[in-house]
N, C-alpha and C. Protein backbone atom coordinates (compact mmCIF):
# COMPACT_ATOMS: atom_id res chain seq x y z
N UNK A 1 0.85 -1.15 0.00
CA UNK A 1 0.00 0.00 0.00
C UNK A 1 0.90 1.23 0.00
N UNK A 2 0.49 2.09 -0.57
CA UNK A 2 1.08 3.31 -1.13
C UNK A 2 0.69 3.97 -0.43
N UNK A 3 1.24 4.82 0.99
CA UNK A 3 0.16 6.38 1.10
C UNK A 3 0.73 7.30 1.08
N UNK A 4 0.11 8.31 0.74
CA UNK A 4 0.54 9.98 0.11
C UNK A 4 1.05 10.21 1.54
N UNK A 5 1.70 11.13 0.81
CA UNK A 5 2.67 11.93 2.15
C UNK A 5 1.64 12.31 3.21
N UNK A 6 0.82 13.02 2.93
CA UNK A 6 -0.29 13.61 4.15
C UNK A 6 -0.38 12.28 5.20
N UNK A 7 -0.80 10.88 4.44
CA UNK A 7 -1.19 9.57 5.21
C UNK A 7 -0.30 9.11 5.64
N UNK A 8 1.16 9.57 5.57
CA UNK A 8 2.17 8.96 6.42
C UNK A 8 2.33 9.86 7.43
N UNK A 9 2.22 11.11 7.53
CA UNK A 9 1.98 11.88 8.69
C UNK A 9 1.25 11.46 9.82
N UNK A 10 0.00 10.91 9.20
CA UNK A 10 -0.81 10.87 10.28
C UNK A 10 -1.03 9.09 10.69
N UNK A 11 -0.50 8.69 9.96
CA UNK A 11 -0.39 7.04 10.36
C UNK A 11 0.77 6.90 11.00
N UNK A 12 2.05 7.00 10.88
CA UNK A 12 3.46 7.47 11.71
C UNK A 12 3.49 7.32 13.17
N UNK A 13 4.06 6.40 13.57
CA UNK A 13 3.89 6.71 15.49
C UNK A 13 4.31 8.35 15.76
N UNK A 14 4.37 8.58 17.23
CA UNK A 14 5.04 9.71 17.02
C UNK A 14 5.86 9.85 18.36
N UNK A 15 6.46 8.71 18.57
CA UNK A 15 7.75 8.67 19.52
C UNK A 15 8.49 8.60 19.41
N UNK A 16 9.97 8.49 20.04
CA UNK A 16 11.14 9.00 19.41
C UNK A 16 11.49 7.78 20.38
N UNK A 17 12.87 7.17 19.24
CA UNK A 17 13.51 6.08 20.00
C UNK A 17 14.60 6.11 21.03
N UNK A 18 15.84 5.40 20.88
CA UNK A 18 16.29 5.30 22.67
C UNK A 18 17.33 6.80 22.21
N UNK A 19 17.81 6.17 21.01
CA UNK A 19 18.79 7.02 20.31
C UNK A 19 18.29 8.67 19.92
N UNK A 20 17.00 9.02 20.04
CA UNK A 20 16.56 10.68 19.81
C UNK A 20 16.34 10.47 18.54
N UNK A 21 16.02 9.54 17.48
CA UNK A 21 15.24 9.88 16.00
C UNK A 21 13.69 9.43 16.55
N UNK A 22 13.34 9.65 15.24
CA UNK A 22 11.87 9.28 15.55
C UNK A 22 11.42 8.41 14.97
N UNK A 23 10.60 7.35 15.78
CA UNK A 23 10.44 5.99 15.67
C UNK A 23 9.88 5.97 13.83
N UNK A 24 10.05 5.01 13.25
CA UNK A 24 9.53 4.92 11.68
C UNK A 24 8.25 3.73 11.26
N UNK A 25 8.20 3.32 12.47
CA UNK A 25 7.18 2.42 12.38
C UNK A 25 5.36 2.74 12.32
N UNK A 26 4.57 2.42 11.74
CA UNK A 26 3.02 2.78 11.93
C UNK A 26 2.71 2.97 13.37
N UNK A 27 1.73 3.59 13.04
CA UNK A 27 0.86 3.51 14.75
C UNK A 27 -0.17 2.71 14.68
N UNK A 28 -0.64 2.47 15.85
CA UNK A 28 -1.86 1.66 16.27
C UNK A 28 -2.66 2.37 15.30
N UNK A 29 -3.76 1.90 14.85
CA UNK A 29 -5.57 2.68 14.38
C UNK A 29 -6.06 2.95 15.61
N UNK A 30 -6.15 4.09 15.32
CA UNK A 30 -7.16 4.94 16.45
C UNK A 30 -5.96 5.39 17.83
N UNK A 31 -4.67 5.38 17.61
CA UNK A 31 -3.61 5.87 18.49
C UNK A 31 -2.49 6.37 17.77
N UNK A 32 -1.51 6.78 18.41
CA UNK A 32 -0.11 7.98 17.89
C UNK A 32 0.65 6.79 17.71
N UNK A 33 0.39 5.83 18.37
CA UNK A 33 1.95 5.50 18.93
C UNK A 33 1.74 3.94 18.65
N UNK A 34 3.10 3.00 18.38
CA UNK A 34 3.11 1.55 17.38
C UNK A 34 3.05 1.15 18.24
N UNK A 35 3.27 -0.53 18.13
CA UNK A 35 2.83 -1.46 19.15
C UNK A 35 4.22 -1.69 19.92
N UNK A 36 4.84 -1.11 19.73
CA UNK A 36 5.91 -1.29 20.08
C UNK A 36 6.53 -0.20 21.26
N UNK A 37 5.45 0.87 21.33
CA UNK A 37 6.14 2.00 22.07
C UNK A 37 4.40 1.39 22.83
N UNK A 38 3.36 1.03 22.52
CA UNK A 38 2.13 0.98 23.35
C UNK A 38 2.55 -0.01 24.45
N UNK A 39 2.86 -1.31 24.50
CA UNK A 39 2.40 -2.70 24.94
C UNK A 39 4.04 -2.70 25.16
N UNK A 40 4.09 -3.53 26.38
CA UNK A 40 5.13 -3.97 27.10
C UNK A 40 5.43 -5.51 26.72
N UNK A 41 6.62 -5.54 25.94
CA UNK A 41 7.18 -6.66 25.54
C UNK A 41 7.56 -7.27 26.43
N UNK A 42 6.86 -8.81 26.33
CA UNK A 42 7.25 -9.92 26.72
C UNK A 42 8.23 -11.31 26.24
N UNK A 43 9.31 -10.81 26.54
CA UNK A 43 10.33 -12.05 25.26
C UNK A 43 10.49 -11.52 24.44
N UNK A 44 10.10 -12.87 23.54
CA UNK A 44 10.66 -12.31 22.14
C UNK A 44 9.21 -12.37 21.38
N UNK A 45 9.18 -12.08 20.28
CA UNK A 45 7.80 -11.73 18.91
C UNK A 45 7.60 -13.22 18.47
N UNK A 46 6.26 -13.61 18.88
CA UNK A 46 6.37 -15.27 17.88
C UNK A 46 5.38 -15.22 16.98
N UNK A 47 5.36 -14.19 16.33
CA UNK A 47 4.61 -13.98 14.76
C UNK A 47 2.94 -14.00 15.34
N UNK A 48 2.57 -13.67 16.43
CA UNK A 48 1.25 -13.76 16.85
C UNK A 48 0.23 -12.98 15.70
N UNK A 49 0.70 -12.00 15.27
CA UNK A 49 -0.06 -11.24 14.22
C UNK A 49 -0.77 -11.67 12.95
N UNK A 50 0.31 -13.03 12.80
CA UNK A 50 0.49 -13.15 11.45
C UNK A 50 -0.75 -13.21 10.52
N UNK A 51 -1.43 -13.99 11.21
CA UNK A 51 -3.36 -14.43 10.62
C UNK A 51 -4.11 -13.33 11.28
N UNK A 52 -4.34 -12.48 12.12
CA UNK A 52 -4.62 -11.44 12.40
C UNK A 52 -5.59 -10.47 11.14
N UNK A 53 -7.13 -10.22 11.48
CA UNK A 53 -7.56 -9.27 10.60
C UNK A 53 -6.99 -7.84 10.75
N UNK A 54 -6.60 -6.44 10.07
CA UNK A 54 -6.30 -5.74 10.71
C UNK A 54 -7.49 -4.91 11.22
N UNK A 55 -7.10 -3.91 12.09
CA UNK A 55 -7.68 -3.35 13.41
C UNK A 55 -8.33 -1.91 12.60
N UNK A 56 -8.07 -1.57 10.81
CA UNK A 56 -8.42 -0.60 10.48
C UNK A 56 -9.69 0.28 10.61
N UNK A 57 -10.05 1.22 10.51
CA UNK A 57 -11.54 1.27 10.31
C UNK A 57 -11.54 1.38 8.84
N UNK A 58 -13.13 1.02 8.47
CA UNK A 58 -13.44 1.21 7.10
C UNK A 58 -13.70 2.49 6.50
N UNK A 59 -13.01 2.81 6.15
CA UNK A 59 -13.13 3.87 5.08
C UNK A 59 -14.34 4.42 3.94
N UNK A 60 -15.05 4.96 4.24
CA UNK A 60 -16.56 5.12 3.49
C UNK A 60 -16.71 6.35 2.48
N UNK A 61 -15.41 7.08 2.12
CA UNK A 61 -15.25 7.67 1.15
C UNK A 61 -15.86 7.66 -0.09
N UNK A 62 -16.35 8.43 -1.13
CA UNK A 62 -16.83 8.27 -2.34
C UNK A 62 -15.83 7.20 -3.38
N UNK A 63 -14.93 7.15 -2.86
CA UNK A 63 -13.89 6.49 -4.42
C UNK A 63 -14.64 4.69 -4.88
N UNK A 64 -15.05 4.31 -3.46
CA UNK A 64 -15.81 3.31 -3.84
C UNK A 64 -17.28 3.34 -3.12
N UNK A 65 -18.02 2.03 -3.82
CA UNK A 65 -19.64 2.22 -3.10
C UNK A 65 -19.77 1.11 -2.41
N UNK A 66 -18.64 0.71 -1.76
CA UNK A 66 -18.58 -0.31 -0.15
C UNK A 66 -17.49 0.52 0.60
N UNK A 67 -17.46 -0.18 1.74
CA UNK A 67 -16.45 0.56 2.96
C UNK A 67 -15.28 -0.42 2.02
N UNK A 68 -14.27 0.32 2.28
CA UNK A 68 -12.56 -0.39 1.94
C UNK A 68 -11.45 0.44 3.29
N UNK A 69 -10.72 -0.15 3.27
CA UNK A 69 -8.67 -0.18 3.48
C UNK A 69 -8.81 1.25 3.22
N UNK A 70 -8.42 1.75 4.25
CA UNK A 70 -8.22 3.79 3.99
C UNK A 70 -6.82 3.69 2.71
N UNK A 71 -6.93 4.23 2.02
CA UNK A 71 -5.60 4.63 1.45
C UNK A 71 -5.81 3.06 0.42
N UNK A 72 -6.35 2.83 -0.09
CA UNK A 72 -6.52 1.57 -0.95
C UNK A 72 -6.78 1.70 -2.34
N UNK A 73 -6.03 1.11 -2.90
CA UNK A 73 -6.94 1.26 -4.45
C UNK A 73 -7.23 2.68 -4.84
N UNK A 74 -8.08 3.28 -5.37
CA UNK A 74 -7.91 4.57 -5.53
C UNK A 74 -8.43 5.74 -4.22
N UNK A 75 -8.94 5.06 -3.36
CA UNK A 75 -9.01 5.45 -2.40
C UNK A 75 -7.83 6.82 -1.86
N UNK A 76 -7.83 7.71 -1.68
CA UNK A 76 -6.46 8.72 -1.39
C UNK A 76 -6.67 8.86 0.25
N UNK A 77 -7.00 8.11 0.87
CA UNK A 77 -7.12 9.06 2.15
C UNK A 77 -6.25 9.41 2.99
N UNK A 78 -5.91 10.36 3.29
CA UNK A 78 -6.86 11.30 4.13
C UNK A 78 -7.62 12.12 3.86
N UNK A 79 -7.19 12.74 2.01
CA UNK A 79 -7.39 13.21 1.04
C UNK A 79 -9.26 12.90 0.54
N UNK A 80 -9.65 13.37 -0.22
CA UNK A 80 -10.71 13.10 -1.34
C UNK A 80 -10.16 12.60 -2.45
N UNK A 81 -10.90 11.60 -2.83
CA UNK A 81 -10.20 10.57 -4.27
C UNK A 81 -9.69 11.52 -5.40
N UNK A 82 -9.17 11.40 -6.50
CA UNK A 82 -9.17 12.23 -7.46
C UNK A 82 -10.31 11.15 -8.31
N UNK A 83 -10.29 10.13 -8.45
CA UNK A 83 -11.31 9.09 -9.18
C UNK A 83 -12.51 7.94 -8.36
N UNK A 84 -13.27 8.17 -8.90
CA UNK A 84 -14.04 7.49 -8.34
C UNK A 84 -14.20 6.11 -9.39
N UNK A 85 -14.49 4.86 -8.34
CA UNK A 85 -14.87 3.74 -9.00
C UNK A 85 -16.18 3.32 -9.27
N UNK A 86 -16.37 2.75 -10.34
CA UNK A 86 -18.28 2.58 -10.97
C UNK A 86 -18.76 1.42 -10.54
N UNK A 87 -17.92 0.80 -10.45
CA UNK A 87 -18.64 -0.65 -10.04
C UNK A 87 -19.31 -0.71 -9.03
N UNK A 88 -20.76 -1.28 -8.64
CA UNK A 88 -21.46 -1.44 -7.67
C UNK A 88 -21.43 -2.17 -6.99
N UNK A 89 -21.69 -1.71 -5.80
CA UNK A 89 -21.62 -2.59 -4.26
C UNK A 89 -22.10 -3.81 -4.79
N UNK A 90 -21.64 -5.03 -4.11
CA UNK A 90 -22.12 -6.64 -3.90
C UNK A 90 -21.58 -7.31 -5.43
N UNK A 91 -20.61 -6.83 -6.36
CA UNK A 91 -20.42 -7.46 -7.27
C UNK A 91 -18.88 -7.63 -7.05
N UNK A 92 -18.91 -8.63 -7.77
CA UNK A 92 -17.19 -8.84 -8.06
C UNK A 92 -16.78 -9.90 -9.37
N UNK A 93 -15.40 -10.18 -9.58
CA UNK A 93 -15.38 -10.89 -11.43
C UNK A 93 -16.11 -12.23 -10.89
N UNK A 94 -16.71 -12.75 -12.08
CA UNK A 94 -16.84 -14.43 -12.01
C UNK A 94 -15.68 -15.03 -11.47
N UNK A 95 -16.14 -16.37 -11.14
CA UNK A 95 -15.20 -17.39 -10.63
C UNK A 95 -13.75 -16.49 -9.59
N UNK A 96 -14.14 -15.77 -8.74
CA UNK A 96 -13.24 -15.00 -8.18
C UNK A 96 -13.07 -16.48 -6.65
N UNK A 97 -11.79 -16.68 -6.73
CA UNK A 97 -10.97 -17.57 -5.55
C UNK A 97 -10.86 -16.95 -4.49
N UNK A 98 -11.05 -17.51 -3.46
CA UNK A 98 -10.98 -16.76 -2.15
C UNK A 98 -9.73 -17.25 -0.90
């Protein structure tokens, strides 16, 4: 996923690491700050995430006519789309694999 400069601003943790830069990792949805500056590490990381839906909210912007992934597809957010998509809610190609 691609996001415009504006959406890395505001997706961006916004803590600074041990060393005085500032952390480069995402933030939580719906917080400043990554999982990493939130939640107190225990050990080590054993890929708990991996199957994990993410925690986004849906995005209900005009670019499409279902909720999507902020910043998706032509989706621009934080922005207003420059394009909107035609295809209507509840369809998708034949024989689509899941």
């Amino acid at each position: 996923m691609a996001y415009s400069e504006r959406a890395q601003e505001v997706r961006r943790c916004k803590a600074t690491r041990r060393d005085g830069q500032p952390c480069q990792a995402w933030a939580i949805w719906g917080a400043e700050l990554c999982s990493g500056h939130t939640y107190k590490k225990k050990g080590k990381a054993t890929g708990y995430r991996r199957n994990r839906r993410t925690n986004a909210p849906p995005c209900k912007c005009i670019a499409y006519a279902w909720p999507h992934r902020p910043g998706a597809g032509v989706c621009n957010w934080p922005d207003l789309p420059v394009w909107k998509c035609t295809t209507p809610a509840g369809t998708h190609r034949p024989l689509r694999l899941r």
